[in-house]
N, C-alpha and C. Protein backbone atom coordinates (compact mmCIF):
# COMPACT_ATOMS: atom_id res chain seq x y z
N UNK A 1 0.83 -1.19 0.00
CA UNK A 1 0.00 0.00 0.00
C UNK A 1 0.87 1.25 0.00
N UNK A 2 1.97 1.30 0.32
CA UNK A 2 2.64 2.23 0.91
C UNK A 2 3.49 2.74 -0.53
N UNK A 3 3.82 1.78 -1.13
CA UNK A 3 4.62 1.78 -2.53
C UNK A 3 3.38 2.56 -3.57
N UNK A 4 2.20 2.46 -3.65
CA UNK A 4 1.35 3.20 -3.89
C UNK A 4 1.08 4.75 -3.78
N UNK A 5 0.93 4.73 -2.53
CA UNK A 5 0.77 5.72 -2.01
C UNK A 5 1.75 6.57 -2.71
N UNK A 6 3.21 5.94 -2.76
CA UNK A 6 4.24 6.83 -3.09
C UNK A 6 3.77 7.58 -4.96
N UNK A 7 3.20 7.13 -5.44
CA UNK A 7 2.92 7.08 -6.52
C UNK A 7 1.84 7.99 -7.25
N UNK A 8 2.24 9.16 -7.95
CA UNK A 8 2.01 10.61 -8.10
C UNK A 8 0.12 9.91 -8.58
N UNK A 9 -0.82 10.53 -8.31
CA UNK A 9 -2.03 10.06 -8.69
C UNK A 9 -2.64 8.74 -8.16
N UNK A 10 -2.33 8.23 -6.77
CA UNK A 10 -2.57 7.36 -6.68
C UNK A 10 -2.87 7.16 -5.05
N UNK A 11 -3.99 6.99 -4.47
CA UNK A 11 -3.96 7.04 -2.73
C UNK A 11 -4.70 5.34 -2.41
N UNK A 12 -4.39 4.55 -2.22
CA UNK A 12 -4.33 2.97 -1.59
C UNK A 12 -5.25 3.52 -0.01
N UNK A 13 -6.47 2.76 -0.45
CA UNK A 13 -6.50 2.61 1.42
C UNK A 13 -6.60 1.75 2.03
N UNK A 14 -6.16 1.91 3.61
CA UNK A 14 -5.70 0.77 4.25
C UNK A 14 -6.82 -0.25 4.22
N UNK A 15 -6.34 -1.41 4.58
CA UNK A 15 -7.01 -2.91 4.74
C UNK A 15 -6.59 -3.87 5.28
N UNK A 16 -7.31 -4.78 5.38
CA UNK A 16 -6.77 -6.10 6.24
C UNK A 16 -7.41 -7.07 5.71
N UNK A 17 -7.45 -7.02 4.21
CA UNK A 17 -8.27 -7.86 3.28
C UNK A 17 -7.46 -8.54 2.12
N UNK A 18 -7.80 -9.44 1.51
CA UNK A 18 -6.49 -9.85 0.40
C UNK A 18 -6.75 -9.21 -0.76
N UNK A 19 -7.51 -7.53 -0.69
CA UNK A 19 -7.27 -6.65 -1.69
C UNK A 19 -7.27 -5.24 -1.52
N UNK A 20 -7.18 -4.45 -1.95
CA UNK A 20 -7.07 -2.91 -1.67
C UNK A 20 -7.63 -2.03 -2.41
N UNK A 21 -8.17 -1.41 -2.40
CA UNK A 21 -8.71 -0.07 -3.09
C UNK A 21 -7.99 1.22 -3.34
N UNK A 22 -7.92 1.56 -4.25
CA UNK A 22 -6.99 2.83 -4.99
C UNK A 22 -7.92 3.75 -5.30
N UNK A 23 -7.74 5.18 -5.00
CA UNK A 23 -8.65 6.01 -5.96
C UNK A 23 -7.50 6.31 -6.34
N UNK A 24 -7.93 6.82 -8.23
CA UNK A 24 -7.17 7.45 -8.49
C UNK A 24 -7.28 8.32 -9.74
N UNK A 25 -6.45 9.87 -9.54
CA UNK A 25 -6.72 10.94 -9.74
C UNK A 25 -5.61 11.30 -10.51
N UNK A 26 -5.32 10.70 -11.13
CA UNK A 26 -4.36 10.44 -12.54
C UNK A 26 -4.95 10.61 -13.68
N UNK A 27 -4.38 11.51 -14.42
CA UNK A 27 -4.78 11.73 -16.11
C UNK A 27 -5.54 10.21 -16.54
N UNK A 28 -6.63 9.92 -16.87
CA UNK A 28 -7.25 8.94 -17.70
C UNK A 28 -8.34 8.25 -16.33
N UNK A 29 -8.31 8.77 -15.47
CA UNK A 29 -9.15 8.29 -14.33
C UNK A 29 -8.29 6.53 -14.05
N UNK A 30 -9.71 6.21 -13.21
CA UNK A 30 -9.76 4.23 -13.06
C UNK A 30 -9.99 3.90 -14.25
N UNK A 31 -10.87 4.12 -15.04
CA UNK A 31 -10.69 3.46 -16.21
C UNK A 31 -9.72 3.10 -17.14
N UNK A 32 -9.03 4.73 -17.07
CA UNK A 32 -8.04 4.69 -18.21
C UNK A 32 -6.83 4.20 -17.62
N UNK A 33 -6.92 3.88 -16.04
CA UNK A 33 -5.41 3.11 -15.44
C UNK A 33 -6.29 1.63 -15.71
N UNK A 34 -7.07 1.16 -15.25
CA UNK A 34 -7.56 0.05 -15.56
C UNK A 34 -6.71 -0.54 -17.24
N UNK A 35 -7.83 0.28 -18.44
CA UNK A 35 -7.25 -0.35 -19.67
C UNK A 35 -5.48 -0.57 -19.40
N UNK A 36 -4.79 0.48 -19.36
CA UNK A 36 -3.37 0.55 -19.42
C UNK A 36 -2.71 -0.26 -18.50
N UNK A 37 -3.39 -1.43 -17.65
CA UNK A 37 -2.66 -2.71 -16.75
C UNK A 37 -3.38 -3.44 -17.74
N UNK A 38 -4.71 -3.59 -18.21
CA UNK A 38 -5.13 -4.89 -18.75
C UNK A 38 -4.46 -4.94 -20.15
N UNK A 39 -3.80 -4.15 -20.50
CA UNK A 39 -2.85 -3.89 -21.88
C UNK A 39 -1.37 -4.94 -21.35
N UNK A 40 -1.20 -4.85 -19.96
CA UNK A 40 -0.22 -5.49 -19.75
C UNK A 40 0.16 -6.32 -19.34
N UNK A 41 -1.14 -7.02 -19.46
CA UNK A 41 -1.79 -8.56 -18.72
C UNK A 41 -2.20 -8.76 -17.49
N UNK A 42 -2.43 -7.36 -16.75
CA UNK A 42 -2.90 -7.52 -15.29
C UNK A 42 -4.09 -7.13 -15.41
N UNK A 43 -5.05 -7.17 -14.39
CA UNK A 43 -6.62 -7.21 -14.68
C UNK A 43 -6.72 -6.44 -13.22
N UNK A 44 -7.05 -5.79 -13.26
CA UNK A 44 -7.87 -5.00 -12.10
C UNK A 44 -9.57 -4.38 -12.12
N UNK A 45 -9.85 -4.21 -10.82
CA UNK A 45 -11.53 -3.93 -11.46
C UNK A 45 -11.51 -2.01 -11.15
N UNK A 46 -12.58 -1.93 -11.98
CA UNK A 46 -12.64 -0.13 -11.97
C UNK A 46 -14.07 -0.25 -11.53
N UNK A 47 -14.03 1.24 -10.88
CA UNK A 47 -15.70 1.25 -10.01
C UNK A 47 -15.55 2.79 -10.80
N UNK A 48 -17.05 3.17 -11.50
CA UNK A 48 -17.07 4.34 -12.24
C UNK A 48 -18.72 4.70 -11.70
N UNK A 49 -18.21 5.12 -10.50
CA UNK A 49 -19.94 5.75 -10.25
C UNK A 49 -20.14 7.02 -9.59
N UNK A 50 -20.49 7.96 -10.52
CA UNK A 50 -20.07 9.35 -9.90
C UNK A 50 -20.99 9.21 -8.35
N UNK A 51 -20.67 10.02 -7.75
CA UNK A 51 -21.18 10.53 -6.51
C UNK A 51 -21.57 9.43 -5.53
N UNK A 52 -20.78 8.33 -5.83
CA UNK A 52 -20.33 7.92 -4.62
C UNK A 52 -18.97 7.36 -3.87
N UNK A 53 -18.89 6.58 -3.04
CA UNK A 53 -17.29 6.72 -2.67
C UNK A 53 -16.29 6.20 -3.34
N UNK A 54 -16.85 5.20 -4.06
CA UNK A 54 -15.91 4.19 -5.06
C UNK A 54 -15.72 5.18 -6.11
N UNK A 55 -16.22 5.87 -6.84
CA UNK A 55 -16.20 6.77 -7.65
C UNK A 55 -14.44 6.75 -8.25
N UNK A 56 -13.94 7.04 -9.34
CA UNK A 56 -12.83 6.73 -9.57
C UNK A 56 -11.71 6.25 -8.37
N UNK A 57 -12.06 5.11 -8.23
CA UNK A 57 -11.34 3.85 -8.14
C UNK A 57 -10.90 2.22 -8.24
N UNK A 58 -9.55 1.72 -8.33
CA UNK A 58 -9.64 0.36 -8.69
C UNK A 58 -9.05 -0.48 -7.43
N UNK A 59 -10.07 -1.33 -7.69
CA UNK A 59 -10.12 -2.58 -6.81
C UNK A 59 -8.88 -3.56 -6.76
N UNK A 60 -8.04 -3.86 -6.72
CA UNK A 60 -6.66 -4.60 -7.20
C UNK A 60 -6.57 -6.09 -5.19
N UNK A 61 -6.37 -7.26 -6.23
CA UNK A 61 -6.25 -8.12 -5.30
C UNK A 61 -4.67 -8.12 -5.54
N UNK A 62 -4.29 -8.89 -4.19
CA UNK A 62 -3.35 -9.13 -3.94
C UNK A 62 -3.21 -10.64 -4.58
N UNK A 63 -1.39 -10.25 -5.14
CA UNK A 63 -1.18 -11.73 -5.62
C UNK A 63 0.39 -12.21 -4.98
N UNK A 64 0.98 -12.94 -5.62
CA UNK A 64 2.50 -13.49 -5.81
C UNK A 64 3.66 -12.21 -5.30
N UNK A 65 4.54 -12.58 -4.58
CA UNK A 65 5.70 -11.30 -4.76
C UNK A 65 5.71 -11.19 -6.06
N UNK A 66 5.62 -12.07 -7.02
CA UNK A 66 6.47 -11.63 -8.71
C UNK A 66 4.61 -10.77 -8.85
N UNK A 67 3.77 -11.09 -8.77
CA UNK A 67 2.89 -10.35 -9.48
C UNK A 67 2.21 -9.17 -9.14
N UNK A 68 2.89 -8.80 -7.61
CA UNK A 68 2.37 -7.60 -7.42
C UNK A 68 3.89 -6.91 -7.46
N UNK A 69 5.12 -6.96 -7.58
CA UNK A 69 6.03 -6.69 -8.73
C UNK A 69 5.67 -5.98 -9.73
N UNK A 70 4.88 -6.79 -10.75
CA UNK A 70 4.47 -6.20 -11.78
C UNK A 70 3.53 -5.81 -12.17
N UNK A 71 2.90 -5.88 -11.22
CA UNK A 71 1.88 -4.50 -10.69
C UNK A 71 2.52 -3.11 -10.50
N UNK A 72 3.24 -2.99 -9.62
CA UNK A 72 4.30 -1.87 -9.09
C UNK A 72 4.87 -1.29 -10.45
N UNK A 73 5.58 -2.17 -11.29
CA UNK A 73 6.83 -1.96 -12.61
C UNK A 73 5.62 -1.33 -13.15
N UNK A 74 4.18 -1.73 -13.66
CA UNK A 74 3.28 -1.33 -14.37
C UNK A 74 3.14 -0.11 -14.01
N UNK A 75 2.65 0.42 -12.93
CA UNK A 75 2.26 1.60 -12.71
C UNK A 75 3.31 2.55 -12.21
N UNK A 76 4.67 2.18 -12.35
CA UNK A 76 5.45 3.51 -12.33
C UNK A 76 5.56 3.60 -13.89
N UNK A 77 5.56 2.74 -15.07
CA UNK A 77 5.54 2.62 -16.27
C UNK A 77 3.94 3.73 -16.87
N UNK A 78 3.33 3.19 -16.39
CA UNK A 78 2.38 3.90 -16.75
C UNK A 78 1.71 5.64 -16.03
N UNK A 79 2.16 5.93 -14.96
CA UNK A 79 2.23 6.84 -14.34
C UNK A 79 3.60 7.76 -14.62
């Protein structure tokens, strides 16, 4: 979460769940970070509902050290 956080457009909130929630306020919204991981074979879910709390953000489970790795490589790549 914290490696996130670090990450210009991007706020992780905390959990104690085997996934995390991101809003994020990055050029192209959740969606457009959504497409640009599923371009890179990672799949995350996007919640697009104005006026409420999910509202641009993505849902991302936790996986493998190697695959949340490249999760991380993805979104400093794409950010």
């Amino acid at each position: 979460v914290s490696a996130i956080d670090a990450m210009p457009g991007l706020q992780a909130f905390p959990t104690d769940a085997n996934f995390f929630l991101v809003r994020v306020t990055a050029d192209g919204g959740a969606n457009g970070l959504r497409d640009a991981l599923l371009a890179r074979g990672i799949a995350v879910k996007s919640f697009h509902t104005p006026g409420t709390p999910l509202d641009s953000c993505i849902r991302v489970s936790t996986g493998t050290p190697e695959q949340n790795a490249a999760l991380l490589a993805a979104l400093g790549d794409i950010l």
